[in-house]
C-alpha atoms as a PDB file:
ATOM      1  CA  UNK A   1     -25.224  62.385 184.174  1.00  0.00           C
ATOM      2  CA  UNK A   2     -24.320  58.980 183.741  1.00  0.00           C
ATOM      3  CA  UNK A   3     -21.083  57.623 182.385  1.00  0.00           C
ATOM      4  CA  UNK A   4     -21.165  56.920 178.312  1.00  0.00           C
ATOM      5  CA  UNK A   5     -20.512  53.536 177.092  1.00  0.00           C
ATOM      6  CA  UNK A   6     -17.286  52.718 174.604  1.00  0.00           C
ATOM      7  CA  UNK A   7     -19.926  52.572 172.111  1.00  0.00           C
ATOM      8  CA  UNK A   8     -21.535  55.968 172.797  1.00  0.00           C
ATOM      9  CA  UNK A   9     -18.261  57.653 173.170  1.00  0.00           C
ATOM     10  CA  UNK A  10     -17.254  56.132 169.655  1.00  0.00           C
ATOM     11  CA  UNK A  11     -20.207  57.913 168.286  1.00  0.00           C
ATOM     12  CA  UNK A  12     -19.824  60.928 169.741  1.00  0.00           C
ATOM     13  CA  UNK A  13     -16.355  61.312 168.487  1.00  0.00           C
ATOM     14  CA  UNK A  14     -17.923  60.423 164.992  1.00  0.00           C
ATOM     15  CA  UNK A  15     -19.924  63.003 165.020  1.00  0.00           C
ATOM     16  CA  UNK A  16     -17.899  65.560 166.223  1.00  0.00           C
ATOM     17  CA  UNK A  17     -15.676  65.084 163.561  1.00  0.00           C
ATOM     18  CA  UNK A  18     -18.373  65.043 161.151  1.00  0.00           C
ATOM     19  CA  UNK A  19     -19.623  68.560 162.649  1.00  0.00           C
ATOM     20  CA  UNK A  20     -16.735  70.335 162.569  1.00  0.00           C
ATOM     21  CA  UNK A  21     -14.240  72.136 160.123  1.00  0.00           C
ATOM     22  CA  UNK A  22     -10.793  70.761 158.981  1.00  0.00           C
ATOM     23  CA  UNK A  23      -8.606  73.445 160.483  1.00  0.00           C
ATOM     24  CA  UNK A  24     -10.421  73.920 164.218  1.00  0.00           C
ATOM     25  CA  UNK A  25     -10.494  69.941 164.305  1.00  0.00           C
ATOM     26  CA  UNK A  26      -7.203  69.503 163.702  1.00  0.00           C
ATOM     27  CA  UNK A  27      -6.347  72.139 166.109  1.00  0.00           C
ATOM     28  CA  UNK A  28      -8.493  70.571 169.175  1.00  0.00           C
ATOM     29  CA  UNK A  29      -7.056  67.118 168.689  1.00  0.00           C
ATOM     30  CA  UNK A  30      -3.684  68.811 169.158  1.00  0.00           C
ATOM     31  CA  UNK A  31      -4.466  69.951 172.479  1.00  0.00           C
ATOM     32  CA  UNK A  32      -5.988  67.263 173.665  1.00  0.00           C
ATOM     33  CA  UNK A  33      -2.998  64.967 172.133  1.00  0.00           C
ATOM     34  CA  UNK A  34      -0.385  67.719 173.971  1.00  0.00           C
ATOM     35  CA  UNK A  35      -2.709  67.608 177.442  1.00  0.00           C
ATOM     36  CA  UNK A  36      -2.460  63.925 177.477  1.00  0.00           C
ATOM     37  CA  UNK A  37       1.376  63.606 176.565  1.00  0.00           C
ATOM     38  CA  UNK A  38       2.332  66.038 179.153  1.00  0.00           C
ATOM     39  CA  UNK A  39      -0.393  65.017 181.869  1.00  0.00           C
ATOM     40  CA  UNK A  40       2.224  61.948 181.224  1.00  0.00           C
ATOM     41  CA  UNK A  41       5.289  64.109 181.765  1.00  0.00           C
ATOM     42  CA  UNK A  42       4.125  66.008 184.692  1.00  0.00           C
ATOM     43  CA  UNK A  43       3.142  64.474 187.965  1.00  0.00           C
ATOM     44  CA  UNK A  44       1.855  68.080 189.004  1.00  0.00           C
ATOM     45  CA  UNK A  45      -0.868  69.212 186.942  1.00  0.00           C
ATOM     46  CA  UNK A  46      -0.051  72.987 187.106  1.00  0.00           C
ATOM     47  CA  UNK A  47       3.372  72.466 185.296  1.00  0.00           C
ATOM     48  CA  UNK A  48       1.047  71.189 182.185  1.00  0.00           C
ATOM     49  CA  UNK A  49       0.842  73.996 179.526  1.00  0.00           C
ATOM     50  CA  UNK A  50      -2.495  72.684 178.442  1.00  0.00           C
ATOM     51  CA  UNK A  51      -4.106  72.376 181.502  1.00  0.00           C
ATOM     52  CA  UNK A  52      -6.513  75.027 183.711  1.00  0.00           C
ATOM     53  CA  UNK A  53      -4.062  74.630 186.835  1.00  0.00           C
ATOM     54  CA  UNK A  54      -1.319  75.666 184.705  1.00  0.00           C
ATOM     55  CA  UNK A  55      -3.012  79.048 184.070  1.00  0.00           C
ATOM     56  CA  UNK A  56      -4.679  79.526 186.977  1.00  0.00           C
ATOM     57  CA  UNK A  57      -1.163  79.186 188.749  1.00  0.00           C
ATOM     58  CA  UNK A  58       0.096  81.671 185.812  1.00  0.00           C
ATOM     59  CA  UNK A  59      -1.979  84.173 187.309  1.00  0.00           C
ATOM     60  CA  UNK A  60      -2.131  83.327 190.967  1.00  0.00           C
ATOM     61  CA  UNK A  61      -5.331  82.259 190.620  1.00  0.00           C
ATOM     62  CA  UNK A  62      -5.975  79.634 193.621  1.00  0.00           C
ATOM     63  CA  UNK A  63      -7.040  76.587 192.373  1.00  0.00           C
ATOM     64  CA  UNK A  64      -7.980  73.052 193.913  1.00  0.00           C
ATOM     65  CA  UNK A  65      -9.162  70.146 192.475  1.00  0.00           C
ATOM     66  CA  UNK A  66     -11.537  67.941 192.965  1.00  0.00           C
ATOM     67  CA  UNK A  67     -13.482  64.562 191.442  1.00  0.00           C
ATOM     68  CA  UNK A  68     -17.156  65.434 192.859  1.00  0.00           C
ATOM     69  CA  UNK A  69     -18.239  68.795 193.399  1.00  0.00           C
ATOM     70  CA  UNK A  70     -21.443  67.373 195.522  1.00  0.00           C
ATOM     71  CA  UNK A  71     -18.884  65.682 197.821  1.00  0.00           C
ATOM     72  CA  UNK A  72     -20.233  66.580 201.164  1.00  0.00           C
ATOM     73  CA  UNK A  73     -16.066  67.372 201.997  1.00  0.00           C
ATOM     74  CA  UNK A  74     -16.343  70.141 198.716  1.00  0.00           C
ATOM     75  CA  UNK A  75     -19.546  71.406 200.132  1.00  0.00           C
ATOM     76  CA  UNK A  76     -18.322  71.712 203.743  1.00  0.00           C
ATOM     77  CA  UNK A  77     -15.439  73.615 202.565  1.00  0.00           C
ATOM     78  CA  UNK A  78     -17.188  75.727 199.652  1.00  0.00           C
ATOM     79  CA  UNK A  79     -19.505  76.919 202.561  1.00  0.00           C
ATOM     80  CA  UNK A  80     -16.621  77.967 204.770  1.00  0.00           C
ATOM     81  CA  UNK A  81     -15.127  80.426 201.838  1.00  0.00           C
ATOM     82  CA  UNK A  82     -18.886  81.878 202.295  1.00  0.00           C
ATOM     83  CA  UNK A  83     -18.864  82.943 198.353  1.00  0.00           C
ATOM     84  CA  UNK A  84     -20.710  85.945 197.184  1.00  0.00           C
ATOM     85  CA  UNK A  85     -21.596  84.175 193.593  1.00  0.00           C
ATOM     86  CA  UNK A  86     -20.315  81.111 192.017  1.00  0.00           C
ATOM     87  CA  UNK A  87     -19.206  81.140 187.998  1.00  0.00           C
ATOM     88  CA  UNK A  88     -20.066  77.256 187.411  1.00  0.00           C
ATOM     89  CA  UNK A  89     -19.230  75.683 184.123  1.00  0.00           C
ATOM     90  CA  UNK A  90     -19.471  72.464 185.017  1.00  0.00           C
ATOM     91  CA  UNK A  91     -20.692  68.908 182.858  1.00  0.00           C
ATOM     92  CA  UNK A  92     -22.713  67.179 186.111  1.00  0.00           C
ATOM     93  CA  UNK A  93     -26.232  68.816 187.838  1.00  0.00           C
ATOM     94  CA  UNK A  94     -25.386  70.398 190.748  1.00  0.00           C
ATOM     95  CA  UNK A  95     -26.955  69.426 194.416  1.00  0.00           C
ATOM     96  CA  UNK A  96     -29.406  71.736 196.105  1.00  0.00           C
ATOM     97  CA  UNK A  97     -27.117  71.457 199.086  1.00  0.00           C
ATOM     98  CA  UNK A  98     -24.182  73.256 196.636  1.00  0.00           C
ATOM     99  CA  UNK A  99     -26.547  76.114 194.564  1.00  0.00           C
ATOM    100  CA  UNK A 100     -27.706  76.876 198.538  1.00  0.00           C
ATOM    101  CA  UNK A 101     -24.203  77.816 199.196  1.00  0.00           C
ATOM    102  CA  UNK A 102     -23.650  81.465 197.548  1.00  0.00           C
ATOM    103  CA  UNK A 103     -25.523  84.221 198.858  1.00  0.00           C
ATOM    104  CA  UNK A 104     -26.300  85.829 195.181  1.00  0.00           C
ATOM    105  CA  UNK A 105     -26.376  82.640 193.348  1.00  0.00           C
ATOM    106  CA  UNK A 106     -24.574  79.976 191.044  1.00  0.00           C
ATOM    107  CA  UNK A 107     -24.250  81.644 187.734  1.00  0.00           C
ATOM    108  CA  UNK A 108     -23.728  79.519 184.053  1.00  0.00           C
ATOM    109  CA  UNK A 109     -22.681  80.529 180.856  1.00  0.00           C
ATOM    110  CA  UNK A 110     -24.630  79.253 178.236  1.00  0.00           C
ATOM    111  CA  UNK A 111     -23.930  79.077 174.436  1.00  0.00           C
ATOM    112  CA  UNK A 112     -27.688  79.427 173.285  1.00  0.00           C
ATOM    113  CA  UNK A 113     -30.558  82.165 173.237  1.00  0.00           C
ATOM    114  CA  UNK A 114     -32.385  80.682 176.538  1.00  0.00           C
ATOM    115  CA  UNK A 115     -35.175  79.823 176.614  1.00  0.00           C
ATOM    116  CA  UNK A 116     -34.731  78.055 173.634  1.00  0.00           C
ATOM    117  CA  UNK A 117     -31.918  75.293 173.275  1.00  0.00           C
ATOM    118  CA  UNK A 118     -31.198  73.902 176.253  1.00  0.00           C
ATOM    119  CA  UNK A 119     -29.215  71.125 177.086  1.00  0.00           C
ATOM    120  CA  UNK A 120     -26.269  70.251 174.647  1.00  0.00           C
ATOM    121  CA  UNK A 121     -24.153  71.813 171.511  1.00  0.00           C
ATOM    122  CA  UNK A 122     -26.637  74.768 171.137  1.00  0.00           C
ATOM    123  CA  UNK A 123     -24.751  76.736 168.384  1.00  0.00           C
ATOM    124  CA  UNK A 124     -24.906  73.227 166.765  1.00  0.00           C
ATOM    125  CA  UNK A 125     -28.890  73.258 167.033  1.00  0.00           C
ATOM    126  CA  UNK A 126     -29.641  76.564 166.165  1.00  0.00           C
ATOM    127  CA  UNK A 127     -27.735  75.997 162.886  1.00  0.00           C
ATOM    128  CA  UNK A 128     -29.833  72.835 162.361  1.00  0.00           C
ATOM    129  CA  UNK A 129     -32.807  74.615 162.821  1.00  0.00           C
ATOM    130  CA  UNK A 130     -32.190  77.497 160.526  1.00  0.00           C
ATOM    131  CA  UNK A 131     -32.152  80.308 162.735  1.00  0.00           C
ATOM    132  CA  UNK A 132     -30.666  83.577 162.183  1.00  0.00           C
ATOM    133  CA  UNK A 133     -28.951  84.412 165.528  1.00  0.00           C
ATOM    134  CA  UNK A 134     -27.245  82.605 168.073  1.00  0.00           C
ATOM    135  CA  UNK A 135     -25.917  83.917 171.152  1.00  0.00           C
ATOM    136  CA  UNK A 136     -24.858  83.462 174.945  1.00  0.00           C
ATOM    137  CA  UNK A 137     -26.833  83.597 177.933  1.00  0.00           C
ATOM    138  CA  UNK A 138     -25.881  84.122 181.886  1.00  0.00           C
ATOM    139  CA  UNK A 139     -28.269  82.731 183.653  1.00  0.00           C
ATOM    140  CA  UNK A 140     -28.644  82.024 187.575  1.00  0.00           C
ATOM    141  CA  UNK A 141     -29.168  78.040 188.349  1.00  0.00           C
ATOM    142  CA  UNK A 142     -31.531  76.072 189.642  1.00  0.00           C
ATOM    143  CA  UNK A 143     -32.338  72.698 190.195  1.00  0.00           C
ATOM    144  CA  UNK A 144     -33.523  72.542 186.121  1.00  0.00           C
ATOM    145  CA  UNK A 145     -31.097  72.352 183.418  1.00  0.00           C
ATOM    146  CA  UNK A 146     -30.701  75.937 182.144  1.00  0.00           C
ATOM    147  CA  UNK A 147     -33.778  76.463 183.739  1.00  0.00           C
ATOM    148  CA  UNK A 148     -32.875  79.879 186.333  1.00  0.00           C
ATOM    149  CA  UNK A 149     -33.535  83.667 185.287  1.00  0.00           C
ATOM    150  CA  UNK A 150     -31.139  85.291 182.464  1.00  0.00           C
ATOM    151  CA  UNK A 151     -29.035  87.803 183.697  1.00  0.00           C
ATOM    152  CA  UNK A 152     -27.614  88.454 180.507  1.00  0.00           C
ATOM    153  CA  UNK A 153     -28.074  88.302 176.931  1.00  0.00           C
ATOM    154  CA  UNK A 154     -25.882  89.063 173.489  1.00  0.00           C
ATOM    155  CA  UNK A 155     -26.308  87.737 170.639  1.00  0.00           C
ATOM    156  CA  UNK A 156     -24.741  86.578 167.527  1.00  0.00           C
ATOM    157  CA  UNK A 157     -25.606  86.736 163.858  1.00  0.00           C
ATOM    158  CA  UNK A 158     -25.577  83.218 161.922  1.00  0.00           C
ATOM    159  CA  UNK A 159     -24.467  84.395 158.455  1.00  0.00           C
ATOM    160  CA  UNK A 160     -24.739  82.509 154.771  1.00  0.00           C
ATOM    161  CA  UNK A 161     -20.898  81.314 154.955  1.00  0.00           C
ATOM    162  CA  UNK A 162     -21.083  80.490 158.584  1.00  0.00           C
ATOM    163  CA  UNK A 163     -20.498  76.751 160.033  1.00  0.00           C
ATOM    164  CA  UNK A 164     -20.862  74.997 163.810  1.00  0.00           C
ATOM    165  CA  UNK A 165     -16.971  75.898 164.573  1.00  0.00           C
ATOM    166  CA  UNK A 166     -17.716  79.879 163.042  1.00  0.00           C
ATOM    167  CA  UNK A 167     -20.890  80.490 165.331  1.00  0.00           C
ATOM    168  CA  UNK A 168     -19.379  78.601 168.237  1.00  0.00           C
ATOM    169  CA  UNK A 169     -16.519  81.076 168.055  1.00  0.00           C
ATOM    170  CA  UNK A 170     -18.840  84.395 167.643  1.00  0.00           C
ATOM    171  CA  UNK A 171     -20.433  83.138 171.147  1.00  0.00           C
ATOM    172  CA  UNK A 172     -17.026  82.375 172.951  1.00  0.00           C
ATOM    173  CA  UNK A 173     -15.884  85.769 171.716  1.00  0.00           C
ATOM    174  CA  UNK A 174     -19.142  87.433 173.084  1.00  0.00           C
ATOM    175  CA  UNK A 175     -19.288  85.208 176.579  1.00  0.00           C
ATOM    176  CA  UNK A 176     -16.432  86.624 178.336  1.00  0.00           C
ATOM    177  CA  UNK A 177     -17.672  90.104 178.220  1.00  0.00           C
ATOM    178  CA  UNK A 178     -21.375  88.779 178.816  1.00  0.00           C
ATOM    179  CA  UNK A 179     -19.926  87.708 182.256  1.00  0.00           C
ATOM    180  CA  UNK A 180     -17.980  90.327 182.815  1.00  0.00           C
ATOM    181  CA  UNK A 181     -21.215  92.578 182.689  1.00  0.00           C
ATOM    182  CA  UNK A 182     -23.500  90.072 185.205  1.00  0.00           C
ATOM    183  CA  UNK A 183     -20.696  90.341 187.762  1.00  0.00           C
ATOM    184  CA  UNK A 184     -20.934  94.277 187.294  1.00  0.00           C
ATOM    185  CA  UNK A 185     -24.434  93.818 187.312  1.00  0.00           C
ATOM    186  CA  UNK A 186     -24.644  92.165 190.462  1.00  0.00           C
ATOM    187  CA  UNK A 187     -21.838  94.250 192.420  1.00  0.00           C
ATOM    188  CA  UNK A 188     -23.814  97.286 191.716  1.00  0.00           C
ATOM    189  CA  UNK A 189     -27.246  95.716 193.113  1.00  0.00           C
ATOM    190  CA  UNK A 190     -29.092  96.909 190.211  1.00  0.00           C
ATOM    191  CA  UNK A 191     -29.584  93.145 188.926  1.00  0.00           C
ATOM    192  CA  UNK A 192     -32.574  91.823 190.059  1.00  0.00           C
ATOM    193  CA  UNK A 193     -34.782  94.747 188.206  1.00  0.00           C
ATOM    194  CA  UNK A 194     -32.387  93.811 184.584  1.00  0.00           C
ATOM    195  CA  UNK A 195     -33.889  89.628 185.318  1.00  0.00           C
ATOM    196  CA  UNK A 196     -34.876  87.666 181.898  1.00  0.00           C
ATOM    197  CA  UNK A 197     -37.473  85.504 182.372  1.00  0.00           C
ATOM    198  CA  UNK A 198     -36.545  81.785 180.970  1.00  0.00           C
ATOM    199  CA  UNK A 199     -39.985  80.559 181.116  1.00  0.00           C
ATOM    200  CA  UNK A 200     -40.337  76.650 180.477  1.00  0.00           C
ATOM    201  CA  UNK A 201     -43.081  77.359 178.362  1.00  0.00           C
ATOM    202  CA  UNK A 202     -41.547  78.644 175.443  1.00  0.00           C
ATOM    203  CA  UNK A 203     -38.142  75.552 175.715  1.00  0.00           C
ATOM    204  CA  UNK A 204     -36.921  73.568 173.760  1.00  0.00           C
ATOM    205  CA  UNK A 205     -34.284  71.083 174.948  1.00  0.00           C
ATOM    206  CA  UNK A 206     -31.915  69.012 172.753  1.00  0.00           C
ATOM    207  CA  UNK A 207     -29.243  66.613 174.141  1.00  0.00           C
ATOM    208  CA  UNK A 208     -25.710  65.756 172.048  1.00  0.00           C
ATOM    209  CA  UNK A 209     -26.425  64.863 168.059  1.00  0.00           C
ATOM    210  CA  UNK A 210     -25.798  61.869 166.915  1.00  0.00           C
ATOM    211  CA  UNK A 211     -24.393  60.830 163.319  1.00  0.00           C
ATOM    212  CA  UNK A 212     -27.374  61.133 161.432  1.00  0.00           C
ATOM    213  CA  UNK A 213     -27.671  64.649 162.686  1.00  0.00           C
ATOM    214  CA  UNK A 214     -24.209  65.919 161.546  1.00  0.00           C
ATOM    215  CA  UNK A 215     -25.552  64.598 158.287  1.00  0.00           C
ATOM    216  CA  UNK A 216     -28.663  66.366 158.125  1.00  0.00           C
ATOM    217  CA  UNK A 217     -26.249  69.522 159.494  1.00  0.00           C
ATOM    218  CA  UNK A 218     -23.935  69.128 156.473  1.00  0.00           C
ATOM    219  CA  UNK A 219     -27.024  68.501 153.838  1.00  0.00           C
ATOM    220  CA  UNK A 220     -27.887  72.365 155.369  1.00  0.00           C
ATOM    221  CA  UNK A 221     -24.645  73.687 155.340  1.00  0.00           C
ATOM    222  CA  UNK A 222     -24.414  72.172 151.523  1.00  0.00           C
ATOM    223  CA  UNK A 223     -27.776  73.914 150.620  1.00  0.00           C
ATOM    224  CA  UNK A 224     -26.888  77.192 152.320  1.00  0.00           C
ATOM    225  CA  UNK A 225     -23.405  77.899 150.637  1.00  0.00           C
ATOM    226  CA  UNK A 226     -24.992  77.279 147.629  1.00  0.00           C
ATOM    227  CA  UNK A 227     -28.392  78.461 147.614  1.00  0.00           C
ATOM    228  CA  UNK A 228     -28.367  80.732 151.160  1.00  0.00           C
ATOM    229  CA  UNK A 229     -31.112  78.311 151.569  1.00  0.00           C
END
């Protein structure tokens, strides 16, 4: 994944604040505004409030960062922890060399009804495209975006009065538990006979909207309020 220009970011940020509701906006920009004063303040990143070191140090969770997860020096030491599975929620495609690694597998959570809506904002999508449900599904990686066999599937309703921020909540609320059961799944060894398929054949992939799609998405949200259109 490349890095965006000034111009794309600008856009993106448009749109996000086109796509989203008053109070959950105002309540992200917070936290990243906080993150960024005390990243400031703090020359060790697990005294920041706002940041994952900060809880994973909260509840001695060992944590280590580092800029490329492909790094050969990552890899070398991810293989000498020898990991059972790997919980990867990471923005970049990962190597061969690093999905290789775990002896179950790498597993994703994604915030879309695989095999359809892949890639980007799937809530976001869904709600564009009129569906009824959205969900989250664990899947296993492979060398395809949200391409590997579902593990696990819930789903979410996507009601009359519902916006993007609403139905991305109902799937955060349902992911933690959806992960929860995959890792129970696959300590009891009973996981490979419970596999989804996410055949290619029935995908659809979308990347990150642009402004004239949070404008179509509000003309929709408009038409459903009012006519559960």
């Amino acid at each position: 994944m490349g890095k965006k220009s000034f111009s794309e970011k600008i856009n993106y940020l448009i749109t996000i604040v086109l796509i989203s509701d008053l109070l959950p906006l105002i309540k992200r920009s917070f936290i990243v505004l906080f993150y960024i004063l005390f990243k400031n303040v703090f020359s060790d990143a697990s005294k920041n409030p706002f940041s994952l070191s900060y809880t994973a140090k909260k509840y001695q969770i060992p944590f280590v960062f580092v800029n490329d997860i492909n790094s050969e020096s990552f890899l070398t030491e991810l293989k000498n922890d020898r990991p059972t599975i790997i919980i990867n929620q990471a923005q970049v495609i990962l190597k061969e060399q690093f999905l290789a690694i775990p002896q179950v597998g790498s597993l994703n959570r994604h915030c879309g009804l695989l095999p359809k809506y892949r890639g980007r904002l799937a809530p976001f999508w869904a709600y564009v495209m009129k569906e009824k449900e959205s969900g989250v599904s664990i899947h296993f990686i492979d060398s395809d975006i949200d391409n590997g066999p579902i593990l696990v599937q819930k789903k979410v309703p996507i009601e009359r009065f519902d916006t993007f921020d609403s139905v991305l909540a109902k799937d955060f609320h349902i992911a933690p538990g959806a992960m929860v059961e995959a890792i129970g799944l696959i300590k009891s060894g009973e996981y490979v006979k419970r596999l989804i398929p996410n055949e290619k054949q029935f995908s659809s992939y979308y990347s990150s909207p642009q402004i004239r799609d949070a404008l179509a998405y509000r003309k929709i949200m408009l038409k459903k309020w009012l006519f559960n259109e």
